[in-house]
Every structure is written in C-alpha cells, then in structure tokens.
C-alpha atoms as a PDB file:
ATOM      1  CA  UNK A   1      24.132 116.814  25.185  1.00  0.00           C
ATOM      2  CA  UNK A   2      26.296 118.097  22.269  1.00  0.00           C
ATOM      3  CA  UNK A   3      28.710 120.617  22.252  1.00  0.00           C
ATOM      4  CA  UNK A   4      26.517 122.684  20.052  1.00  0.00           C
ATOM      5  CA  UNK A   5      23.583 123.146  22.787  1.00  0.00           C
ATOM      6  CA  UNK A   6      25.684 124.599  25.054  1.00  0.00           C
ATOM      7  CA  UNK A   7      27.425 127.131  22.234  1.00  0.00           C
ATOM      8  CA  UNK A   8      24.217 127.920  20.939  1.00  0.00           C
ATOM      9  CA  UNK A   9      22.595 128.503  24.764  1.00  0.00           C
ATOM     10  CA  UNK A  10      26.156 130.582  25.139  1.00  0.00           C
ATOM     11  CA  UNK A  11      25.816 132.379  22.396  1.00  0.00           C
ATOM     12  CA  UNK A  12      23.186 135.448  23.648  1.00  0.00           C
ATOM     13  CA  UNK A  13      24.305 137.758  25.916  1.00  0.00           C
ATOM     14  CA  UNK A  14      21.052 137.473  28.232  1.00  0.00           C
ATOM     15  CA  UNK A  15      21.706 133.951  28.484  1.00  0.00           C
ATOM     16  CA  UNK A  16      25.360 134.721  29.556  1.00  0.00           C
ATOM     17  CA  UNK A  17      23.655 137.118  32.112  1.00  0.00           C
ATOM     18  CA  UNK A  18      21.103 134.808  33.556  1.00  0.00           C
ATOM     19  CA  UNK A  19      23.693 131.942  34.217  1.00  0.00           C
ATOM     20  CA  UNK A  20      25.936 134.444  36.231  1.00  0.00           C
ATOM     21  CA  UNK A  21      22.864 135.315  37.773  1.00  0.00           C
ATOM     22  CA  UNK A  22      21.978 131.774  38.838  1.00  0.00           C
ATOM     23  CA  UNK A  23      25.722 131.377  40.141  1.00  0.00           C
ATOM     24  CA  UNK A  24      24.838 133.260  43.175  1.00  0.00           C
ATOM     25  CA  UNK A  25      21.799 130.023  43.772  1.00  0.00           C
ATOM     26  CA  UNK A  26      18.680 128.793  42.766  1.00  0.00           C
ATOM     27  CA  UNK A  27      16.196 131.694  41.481  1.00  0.00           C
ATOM     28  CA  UNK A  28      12.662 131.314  40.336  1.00  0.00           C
ATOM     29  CA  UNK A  29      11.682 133.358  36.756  1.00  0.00           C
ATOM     30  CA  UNK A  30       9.999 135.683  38.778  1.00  0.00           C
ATOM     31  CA  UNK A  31      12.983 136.461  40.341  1.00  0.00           C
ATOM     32  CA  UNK A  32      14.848 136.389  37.020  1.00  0.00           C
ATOM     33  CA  UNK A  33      12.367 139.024  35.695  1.00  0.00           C
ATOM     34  CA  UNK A  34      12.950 141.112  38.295  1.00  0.00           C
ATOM     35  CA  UNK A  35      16.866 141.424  37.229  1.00  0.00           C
ATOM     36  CA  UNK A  36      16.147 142.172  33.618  1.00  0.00           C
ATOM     37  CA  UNK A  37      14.333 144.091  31.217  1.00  0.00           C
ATOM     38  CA  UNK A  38      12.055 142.015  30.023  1.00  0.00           C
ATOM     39  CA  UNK A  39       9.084 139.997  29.938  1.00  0.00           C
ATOM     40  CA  UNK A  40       8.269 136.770  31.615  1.00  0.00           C
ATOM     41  CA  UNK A  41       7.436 135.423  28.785  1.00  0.00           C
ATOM     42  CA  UNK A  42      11.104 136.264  27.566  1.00  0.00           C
ATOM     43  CA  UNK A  43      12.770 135.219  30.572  1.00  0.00           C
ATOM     44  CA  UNK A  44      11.655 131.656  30.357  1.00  0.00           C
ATOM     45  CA  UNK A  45      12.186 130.747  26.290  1.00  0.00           C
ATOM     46  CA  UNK A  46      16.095 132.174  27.479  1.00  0.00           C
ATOM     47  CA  UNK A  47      15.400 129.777  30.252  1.00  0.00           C
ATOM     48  CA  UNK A  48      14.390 126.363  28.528  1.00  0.00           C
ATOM     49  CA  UNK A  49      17.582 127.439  25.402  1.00  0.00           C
ATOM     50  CA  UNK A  50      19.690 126.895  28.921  1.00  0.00           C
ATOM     51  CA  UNK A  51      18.083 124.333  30.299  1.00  0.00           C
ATOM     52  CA  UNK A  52      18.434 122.641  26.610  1.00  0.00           C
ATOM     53  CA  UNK A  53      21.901 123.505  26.043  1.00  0.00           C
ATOM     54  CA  UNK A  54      22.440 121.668  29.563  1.00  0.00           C
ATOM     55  CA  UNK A  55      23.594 124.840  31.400  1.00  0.00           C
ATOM     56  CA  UNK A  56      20.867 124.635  33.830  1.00  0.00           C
ATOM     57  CA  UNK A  57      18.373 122.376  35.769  1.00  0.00           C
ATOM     58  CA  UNK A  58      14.844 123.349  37.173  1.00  0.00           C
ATOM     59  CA  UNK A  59      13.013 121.951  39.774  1.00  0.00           C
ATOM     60  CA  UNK A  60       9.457 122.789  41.065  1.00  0.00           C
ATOM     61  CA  UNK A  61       8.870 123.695  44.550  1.00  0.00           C
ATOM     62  CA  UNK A  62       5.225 124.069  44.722  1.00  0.00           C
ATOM     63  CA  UNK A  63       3.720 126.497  42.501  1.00  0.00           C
ATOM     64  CA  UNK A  64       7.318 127.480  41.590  1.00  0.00           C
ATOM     65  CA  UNK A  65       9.945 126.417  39.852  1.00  0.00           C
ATOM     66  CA  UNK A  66      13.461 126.667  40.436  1.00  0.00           C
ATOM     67  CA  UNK A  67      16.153 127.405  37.994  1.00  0.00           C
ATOM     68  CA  UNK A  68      19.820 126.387  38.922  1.00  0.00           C
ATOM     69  CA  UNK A  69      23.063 126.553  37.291  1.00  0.00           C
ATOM     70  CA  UNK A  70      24.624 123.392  35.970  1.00  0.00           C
ATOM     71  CA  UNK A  71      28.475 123.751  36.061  1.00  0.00           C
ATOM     72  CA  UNK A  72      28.515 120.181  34.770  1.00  0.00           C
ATOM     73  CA  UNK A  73      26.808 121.926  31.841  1.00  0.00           C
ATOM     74  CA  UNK A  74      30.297 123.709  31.023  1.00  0.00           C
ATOM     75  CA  UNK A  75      32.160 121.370  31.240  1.00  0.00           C
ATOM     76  CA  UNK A  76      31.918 120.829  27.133  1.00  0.00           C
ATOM     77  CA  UNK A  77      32.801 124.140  26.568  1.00  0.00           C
ATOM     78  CA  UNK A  78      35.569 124.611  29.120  1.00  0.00           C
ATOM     79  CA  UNK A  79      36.992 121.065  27.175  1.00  0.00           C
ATOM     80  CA  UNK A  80      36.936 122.714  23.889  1.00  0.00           C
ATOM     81  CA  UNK A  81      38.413 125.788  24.658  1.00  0.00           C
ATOM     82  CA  UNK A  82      41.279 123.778  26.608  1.00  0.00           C
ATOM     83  CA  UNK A  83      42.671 122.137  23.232  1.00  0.00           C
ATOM     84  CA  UNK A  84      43.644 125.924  22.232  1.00  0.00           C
ATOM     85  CA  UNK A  85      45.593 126.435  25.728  1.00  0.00           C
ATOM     86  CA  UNK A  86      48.356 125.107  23.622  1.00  0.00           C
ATOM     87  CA  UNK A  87      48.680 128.297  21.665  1.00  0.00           C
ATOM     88  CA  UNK A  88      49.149 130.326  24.847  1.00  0.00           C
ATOM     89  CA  UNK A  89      51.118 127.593  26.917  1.00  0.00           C
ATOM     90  CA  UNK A  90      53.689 128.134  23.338  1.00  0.00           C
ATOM     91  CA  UNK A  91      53.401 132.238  23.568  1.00  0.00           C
ATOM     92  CA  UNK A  92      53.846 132.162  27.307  1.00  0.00           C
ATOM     93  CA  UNK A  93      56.482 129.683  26.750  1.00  0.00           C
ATOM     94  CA  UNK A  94      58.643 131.944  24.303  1.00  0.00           C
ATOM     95  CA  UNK A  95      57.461 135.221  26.670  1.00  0.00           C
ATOM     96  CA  UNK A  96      59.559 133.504  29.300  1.00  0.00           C
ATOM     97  CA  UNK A  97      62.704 132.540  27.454  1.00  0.00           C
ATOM     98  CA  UNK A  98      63.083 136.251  26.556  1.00  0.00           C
ATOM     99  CA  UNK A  99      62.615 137.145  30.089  1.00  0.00           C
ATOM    100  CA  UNK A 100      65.234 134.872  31.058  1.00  0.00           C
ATOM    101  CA  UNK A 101      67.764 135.931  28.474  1.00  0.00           C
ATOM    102  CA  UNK A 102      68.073 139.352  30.242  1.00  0.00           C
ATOM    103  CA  UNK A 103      68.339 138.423  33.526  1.00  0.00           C
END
C-alpha cells in the first residue's frame, strides 16, 4: 500500500467522517447510511476508496458485511507527517529558551 492510497482515501471529508465513525467498532453500510446524507450506493464507493487506501478492512457476517477501521492503515500517514515534527520540536525549542530567559 503506498502512501498515496491512504492521502487520496484521506483526502474527502466523508471519508474522514466515516473512519471516525468506524473508530467507535465495526459498522455495516447500512449502518453507515444511517449516519449520513446519502445514498447507499454512495456510502460504499467512499467505502472500497478506504478499504483501497488501506484505512479499513471488511468482513462478511452473513448477508452483511462489516466495515472496520484499520489503524495500521495510518500508520503511513502518521510516518510522513512525523518527519515535519522537526519544525515544531525547533519552534517549541526556541519558545522555551525565551521562557527561560525571564524567569
């Protein structure tokens, strides 16, 4: 799974929505559907763009399937937004020195 799946699954809002959704356990689309305003239809192309991207797994359970979140999923994106800690570890880092100047 690239880093670019999981940006690109990131990217919408819904999808943003849906995963935060999913954090709280497994949900089927029906249930899904039932938290937004949209179609079925809808709910599941925003489901396989996660599911693509790596952000989620599905299982079926009989005539249902269930859609989990995949923290594994994030763990690209939480990787590539660490290199650029560095930038606030240096901010923080100068934030503190003035601090401890006035004491």
């Amino acid at each position: 799974m690239s880093n670019q799946t999981a940006f690109r699954a990131l990217a919408d809002p819904t999808r943003r929505d849906i995963l935060t959704a999913l954090s709280d356990g497994e949900m089927t689309v029906k249930q899904l559907t039932e938290r937004f305003p949209m179609t079925r239809a809808a709910v599941k192309k925003h489901l396989v763009i996660l599911e693509v991207g790596g952000l989620l797994t599905s299982r079926k359970q009989g005539r249902e399937t269930l859609n989990k979140l995949n923290p594994e999923g994030l763990k690209p994106v939480t990787d590539w937004l660490a290199y650029f800690d560095q930038f606030w570890d240096t901010h923080l880092t100068n934030l503190q020195s003035v601090f401890d100047k006035k004491d």
